[in-house]
PDB file of N, CA and C in Angstrom:
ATOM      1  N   UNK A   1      17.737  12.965  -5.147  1.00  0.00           N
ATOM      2  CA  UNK A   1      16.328  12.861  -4.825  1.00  0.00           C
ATOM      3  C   UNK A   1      15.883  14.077  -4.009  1.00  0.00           C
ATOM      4  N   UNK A   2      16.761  14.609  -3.017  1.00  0.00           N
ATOM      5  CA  UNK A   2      16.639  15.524  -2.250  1.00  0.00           C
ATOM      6  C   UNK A   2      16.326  16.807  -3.152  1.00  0.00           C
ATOM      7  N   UNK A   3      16.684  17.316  -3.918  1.00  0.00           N
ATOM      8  CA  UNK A   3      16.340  18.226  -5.303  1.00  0.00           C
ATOM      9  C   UNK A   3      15.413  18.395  -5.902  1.00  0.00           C
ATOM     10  N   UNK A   4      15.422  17.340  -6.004  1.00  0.00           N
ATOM     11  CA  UNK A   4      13.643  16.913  -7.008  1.00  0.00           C
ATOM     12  C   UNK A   4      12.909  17.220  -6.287  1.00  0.00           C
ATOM     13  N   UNK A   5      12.951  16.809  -5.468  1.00  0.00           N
ATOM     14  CA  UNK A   5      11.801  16.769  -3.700  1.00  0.00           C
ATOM     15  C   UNK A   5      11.484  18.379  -3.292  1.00  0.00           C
ATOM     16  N   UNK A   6      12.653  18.742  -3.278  1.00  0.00           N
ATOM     17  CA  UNK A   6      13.161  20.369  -3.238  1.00  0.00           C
ATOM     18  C   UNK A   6      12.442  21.618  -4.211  1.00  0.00           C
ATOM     19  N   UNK A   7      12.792  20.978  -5.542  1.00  0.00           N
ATOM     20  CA  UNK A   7      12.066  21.921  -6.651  1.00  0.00           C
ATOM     21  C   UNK A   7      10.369  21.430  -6.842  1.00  0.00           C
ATOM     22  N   UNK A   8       9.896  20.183  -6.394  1.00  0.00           N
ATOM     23  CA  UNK A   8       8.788  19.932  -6.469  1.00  0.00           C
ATOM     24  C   UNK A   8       7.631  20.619  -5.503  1.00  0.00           C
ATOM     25  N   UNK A   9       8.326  20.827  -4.238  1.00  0.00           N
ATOM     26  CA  UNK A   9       8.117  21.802  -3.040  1.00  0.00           C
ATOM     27  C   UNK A   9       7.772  23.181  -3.732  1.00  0.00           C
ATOM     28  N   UNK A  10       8.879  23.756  -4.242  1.00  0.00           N
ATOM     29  CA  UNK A  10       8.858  24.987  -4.910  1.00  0.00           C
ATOM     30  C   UNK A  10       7.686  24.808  -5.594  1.00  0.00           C
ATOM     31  N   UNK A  11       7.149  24.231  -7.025  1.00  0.00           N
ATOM     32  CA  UNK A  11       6.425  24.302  -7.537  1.00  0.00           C
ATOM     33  C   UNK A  11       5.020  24.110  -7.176  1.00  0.00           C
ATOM     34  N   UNK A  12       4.812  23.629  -5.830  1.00  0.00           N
ATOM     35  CA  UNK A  12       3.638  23.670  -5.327  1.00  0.00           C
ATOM     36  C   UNK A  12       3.339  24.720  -4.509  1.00  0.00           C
ATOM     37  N   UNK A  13       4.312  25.225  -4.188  1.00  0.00           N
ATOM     38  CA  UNK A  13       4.342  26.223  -2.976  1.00  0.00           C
ATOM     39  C   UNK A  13       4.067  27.774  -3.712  1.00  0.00           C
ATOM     40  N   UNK A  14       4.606  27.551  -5.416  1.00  0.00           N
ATOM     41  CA  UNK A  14       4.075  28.560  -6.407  1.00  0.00           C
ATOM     42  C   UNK A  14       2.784  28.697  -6.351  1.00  0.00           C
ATOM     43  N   UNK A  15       2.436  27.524  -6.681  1.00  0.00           N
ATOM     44  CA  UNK A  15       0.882  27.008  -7.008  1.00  0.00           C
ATOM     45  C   UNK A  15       0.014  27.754  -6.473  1.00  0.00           C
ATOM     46  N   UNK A  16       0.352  26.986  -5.318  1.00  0.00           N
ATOM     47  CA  UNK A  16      -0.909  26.965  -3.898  1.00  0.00           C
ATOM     48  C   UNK A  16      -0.794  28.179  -3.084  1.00  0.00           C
ATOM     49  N   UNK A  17       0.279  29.156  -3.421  1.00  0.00           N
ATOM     50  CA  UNK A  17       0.271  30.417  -2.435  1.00  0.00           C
ATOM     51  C   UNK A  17       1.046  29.546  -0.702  1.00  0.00           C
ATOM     52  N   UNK A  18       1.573  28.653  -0.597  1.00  0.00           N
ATOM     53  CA  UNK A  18       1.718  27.929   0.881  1.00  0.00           C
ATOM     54  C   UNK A  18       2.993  28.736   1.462  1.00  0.00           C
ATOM     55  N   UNK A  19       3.670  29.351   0.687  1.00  0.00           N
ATOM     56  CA  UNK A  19       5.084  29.760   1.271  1.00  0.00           C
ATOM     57  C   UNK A  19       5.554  28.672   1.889  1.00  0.00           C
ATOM     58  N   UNK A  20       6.041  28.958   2.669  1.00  0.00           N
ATOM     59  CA  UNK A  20       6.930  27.824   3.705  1.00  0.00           C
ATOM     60  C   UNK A  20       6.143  26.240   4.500  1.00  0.00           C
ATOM     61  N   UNK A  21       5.156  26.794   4.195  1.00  0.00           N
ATOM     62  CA  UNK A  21       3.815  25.846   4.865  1.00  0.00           C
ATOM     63  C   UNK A  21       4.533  24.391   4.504  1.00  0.00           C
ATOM     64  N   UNK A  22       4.726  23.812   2.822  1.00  0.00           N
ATOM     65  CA  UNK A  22       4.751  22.793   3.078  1.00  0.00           C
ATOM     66  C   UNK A  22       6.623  22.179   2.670  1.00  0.00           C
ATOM     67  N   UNK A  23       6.583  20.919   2.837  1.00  0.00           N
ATOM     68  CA  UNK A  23       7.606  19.817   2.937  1.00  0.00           C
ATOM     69  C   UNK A  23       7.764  18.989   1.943  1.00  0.00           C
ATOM     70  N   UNK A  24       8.119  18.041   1.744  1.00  0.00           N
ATOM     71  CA  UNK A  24       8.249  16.971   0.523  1.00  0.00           C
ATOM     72  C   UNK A  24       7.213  15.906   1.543  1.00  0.00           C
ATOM     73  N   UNK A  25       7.843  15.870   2.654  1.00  0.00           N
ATOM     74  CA  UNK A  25       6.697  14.623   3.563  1.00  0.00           C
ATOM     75  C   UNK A  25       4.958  15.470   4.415  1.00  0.00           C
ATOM     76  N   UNK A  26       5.153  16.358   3.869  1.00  0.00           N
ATOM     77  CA  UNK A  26       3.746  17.151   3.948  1.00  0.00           C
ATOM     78  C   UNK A  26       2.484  16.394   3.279  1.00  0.00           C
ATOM     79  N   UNK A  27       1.055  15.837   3.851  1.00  0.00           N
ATOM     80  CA  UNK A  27       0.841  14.613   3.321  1.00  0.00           C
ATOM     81  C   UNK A  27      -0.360  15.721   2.538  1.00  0.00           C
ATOM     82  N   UNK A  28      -0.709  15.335   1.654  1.00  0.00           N
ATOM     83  CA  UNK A  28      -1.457  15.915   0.575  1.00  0.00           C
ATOM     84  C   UNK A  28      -2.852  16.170   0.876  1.00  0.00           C
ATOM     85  N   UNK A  29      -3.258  15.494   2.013  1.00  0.00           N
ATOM     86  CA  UNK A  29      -4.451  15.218   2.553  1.00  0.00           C
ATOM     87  C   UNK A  29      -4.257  16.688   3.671  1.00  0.00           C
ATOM     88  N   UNK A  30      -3.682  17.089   3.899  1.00  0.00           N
ATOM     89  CA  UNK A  30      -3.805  18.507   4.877  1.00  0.00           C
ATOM     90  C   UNK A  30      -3.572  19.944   3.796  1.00  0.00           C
ATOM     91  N   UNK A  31      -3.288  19.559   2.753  1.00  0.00           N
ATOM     92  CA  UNK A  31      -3.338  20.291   1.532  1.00  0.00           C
ATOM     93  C   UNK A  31      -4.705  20.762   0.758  1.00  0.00           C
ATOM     94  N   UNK A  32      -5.549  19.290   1.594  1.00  0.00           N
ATOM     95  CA  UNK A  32      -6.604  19.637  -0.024  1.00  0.00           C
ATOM     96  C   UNK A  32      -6.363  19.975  -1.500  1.00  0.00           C
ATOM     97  N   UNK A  33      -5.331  19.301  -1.921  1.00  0.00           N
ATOM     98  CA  UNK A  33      -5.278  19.268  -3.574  1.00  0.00           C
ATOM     99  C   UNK A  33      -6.050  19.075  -4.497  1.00  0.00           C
ATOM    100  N   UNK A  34      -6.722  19.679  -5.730  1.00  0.00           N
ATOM    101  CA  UNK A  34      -8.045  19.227  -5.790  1.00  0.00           C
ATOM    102  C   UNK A  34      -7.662  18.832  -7.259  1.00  0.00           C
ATOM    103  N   UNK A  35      -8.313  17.976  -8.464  1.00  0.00           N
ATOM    104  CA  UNK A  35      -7.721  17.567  -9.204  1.00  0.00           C
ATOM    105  C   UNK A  35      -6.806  18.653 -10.627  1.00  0.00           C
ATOM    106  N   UNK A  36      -7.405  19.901 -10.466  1.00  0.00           N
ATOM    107  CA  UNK A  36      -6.787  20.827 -11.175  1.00  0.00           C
ATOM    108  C   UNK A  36      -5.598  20.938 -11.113  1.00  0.00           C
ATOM    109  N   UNK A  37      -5.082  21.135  -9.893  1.00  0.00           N
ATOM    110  CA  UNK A  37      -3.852  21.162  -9.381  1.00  0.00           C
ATOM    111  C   UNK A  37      -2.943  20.115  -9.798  1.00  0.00           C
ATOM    112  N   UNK A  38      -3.278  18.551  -9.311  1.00  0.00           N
ATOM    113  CA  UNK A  38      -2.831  17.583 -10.011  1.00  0.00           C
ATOM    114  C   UNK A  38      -2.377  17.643 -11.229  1.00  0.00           C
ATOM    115  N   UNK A  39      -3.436  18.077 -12.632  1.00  0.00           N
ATOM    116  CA  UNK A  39      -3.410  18.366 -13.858  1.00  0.00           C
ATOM    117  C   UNK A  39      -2.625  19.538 -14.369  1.00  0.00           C
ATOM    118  N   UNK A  40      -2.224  20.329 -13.457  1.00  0.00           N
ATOM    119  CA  UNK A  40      -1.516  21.690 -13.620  1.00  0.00           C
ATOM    120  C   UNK A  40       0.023  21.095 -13.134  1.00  0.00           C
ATOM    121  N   UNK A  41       0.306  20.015 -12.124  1.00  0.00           N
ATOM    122  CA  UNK A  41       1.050  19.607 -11.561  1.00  0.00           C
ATOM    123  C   UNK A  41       2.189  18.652 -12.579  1.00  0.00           C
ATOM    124  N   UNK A  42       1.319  17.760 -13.486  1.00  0.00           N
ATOM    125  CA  UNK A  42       1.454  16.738 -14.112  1.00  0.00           C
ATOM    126  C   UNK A  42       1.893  17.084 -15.263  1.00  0.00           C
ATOM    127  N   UNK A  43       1.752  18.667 -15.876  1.00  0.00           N
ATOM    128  CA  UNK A  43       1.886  19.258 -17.230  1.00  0.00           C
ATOM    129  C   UNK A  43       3.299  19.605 -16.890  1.00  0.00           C
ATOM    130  N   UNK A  44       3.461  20.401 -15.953  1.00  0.00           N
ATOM    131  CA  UNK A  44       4.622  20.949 -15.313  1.00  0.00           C
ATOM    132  C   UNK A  44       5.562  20.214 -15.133  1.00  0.00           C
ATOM    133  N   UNK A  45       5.886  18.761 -14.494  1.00  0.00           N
ATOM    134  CA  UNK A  45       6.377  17.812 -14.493  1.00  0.00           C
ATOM    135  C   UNK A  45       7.070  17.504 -15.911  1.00  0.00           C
ATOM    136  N   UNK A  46       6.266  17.189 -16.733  1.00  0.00           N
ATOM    137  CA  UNK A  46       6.691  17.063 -17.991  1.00  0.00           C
ATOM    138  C   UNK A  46       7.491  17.596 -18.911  1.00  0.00           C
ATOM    139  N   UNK A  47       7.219  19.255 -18.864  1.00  0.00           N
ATOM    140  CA  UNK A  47       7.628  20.078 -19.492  1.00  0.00           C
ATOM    141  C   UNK A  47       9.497  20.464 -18.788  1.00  0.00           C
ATOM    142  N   UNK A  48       9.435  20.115 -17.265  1.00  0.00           N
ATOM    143  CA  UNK A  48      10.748  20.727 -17.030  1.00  0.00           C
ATOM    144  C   UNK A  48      11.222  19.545 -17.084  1.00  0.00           C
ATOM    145  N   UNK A  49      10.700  18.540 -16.393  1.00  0.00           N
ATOM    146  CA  UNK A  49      11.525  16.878 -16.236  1.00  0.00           C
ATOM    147  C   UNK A  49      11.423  16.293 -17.224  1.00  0.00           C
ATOM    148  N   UNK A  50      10.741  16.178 -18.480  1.00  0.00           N
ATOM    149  CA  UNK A  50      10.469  14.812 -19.389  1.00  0.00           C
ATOM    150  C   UNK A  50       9.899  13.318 -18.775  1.00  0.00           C
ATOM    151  N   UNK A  51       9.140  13.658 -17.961  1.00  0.00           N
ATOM    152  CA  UNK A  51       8.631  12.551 -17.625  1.00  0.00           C
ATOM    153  C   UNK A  51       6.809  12.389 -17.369  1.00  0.00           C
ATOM    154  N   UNK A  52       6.218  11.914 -17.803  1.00  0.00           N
ATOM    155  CA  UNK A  52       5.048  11.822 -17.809  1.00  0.00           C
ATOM    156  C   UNK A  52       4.428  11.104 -16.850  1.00  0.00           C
ATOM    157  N   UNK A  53       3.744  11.491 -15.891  1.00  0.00           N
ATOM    158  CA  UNK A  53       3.197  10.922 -14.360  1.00  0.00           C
ATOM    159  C   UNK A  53       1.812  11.642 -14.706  1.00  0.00           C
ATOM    160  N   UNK A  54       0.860  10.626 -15.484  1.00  0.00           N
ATOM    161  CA  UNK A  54      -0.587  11.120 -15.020  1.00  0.00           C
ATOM    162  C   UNK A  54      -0.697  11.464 -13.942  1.00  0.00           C
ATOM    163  N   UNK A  55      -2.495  12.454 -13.645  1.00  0.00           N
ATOM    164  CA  UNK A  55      -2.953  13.059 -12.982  1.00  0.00           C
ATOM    165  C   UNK A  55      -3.208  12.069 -12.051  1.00  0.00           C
ATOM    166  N   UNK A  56      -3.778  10.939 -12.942  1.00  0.00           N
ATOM    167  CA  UNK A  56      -4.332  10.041 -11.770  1.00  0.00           C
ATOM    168  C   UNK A  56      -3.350   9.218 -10.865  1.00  0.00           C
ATOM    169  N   UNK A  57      -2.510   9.131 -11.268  1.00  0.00           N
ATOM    170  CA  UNK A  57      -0.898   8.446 -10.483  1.00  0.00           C
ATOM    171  C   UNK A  57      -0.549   9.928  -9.122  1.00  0.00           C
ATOM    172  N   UNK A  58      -1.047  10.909  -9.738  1.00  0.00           N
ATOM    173  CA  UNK A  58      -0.357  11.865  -8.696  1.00  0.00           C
ATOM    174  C   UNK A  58      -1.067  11.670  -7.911  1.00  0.00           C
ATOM    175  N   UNK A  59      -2.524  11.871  -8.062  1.00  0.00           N
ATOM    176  CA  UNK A  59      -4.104  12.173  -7.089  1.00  0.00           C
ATOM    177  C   UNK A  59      -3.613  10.792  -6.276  1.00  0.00           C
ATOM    178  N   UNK A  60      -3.072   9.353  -6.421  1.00  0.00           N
ATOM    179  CA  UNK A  60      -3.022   8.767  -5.414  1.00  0.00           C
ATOM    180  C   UNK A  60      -1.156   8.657  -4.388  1.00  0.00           C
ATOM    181  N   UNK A  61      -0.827   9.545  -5.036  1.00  0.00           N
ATOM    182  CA  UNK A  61       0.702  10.012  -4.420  1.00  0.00           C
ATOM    183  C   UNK A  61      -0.008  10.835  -2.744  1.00  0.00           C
ATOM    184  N   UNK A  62       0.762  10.320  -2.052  1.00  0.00           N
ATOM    185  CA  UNK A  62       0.414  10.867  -0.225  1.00  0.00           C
ATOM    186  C   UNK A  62       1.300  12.167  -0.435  1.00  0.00           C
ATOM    187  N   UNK A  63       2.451  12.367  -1.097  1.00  0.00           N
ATOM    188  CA  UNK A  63       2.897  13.617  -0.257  1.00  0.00           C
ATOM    189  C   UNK A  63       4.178  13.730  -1.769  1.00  0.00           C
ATOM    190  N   UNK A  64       4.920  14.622  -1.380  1.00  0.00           N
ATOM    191  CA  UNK A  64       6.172  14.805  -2.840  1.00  0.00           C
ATOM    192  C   UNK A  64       6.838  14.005  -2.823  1.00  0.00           C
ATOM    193  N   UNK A  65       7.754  13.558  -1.671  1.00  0.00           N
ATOM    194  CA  UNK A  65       7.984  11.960  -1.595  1.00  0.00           C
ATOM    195  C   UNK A  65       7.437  10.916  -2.476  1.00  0.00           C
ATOM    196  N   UNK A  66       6.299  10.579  -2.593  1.00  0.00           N
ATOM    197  CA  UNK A  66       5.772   9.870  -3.486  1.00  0.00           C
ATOM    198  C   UNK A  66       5.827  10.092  -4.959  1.00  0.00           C
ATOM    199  N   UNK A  67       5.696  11.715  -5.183  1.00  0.00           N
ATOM    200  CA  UNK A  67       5.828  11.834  -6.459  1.00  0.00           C
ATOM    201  C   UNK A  67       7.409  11.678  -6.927  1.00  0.00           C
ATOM    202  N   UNK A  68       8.235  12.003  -6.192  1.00  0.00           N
ATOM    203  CA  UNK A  68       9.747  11.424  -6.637  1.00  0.00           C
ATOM    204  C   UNK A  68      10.054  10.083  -7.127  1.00  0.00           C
ATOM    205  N   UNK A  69       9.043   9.132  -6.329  1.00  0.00           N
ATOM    206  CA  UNK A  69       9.358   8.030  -6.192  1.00  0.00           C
ATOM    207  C   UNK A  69       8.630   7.814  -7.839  1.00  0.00           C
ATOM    208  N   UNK A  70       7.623   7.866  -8.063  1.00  0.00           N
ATOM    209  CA  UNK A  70       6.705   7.882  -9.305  1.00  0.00           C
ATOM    210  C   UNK A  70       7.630   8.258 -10.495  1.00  0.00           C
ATOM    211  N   UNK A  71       8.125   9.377  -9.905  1.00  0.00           N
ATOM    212  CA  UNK A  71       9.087  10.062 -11.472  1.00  0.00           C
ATOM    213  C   UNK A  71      10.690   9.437 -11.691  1.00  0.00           C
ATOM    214  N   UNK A  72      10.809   8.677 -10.700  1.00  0.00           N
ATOM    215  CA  UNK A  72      12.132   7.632 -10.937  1.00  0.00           C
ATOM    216  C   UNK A  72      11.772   6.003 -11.478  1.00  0.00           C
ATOM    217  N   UNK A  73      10.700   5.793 -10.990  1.00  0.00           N
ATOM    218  CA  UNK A  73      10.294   4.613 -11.363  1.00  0.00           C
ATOM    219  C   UNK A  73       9.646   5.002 -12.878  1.00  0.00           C
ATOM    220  N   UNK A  74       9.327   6.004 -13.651  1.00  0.00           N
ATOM    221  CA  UNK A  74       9.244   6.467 -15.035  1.00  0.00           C
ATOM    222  C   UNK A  74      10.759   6.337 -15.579  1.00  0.00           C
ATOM    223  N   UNK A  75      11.234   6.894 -14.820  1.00  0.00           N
ATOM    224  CA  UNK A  75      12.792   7.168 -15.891  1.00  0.00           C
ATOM    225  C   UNK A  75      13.147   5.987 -15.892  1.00  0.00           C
ATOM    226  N   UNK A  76      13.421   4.854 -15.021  1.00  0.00           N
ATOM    227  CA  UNK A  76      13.689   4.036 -14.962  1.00  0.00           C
ATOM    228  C   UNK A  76      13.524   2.990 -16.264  1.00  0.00           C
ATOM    229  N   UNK A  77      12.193   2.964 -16.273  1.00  0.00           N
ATOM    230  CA  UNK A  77      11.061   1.840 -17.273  1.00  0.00           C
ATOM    231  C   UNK A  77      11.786   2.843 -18.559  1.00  0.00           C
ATOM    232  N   UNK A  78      11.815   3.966 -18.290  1.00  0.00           N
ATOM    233  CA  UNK A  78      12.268   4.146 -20.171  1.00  0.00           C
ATOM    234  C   UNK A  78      13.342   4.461 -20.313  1.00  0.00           C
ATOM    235  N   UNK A  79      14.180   4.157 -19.660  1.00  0.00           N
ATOM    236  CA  UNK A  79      15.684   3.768 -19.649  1.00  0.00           C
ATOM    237  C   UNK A  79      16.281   2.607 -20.320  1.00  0.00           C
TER     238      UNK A  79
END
């Protein structure tokens, strides 16, 4: 989980220009994520993980933490 959490960091930290700024428990709300991002977030997800986590499942995710939790509880159900 720590990995996921890890490379999900990375990929936002691509994103958003944050460098080191953020965390996996960095809450999304000091981010200002705006829904593009989400949608840019959610494609990306897919393409490296195989797992499909709408935009709108992310937009109510608090922080990367959450989105881990989202993308295990996917693998899970289609397991």
């Amino acid at each position: 989980m720590a990995t996921l959490a890890h490379q999900i960091v990375g990929i936002l930290s691509d994103k958003l220009d944050l460098g080191e700024a953020i965390t996996a428990s960095t809450p999304f709300s000091d981010l200002e994520l705006d829904s593009l991002v989400m949608v840019e977030l959610s494609v990306i997800l897919q393409r490296q993980y195989g797992v499909l986590v709408p935009e709108e499942e992310l937009a109510d995710a608090r922080d990367v933490n959450d989105i881990v939790s989202l993308m295990e509880d996917r693998r899970t159900a289609a397991a």
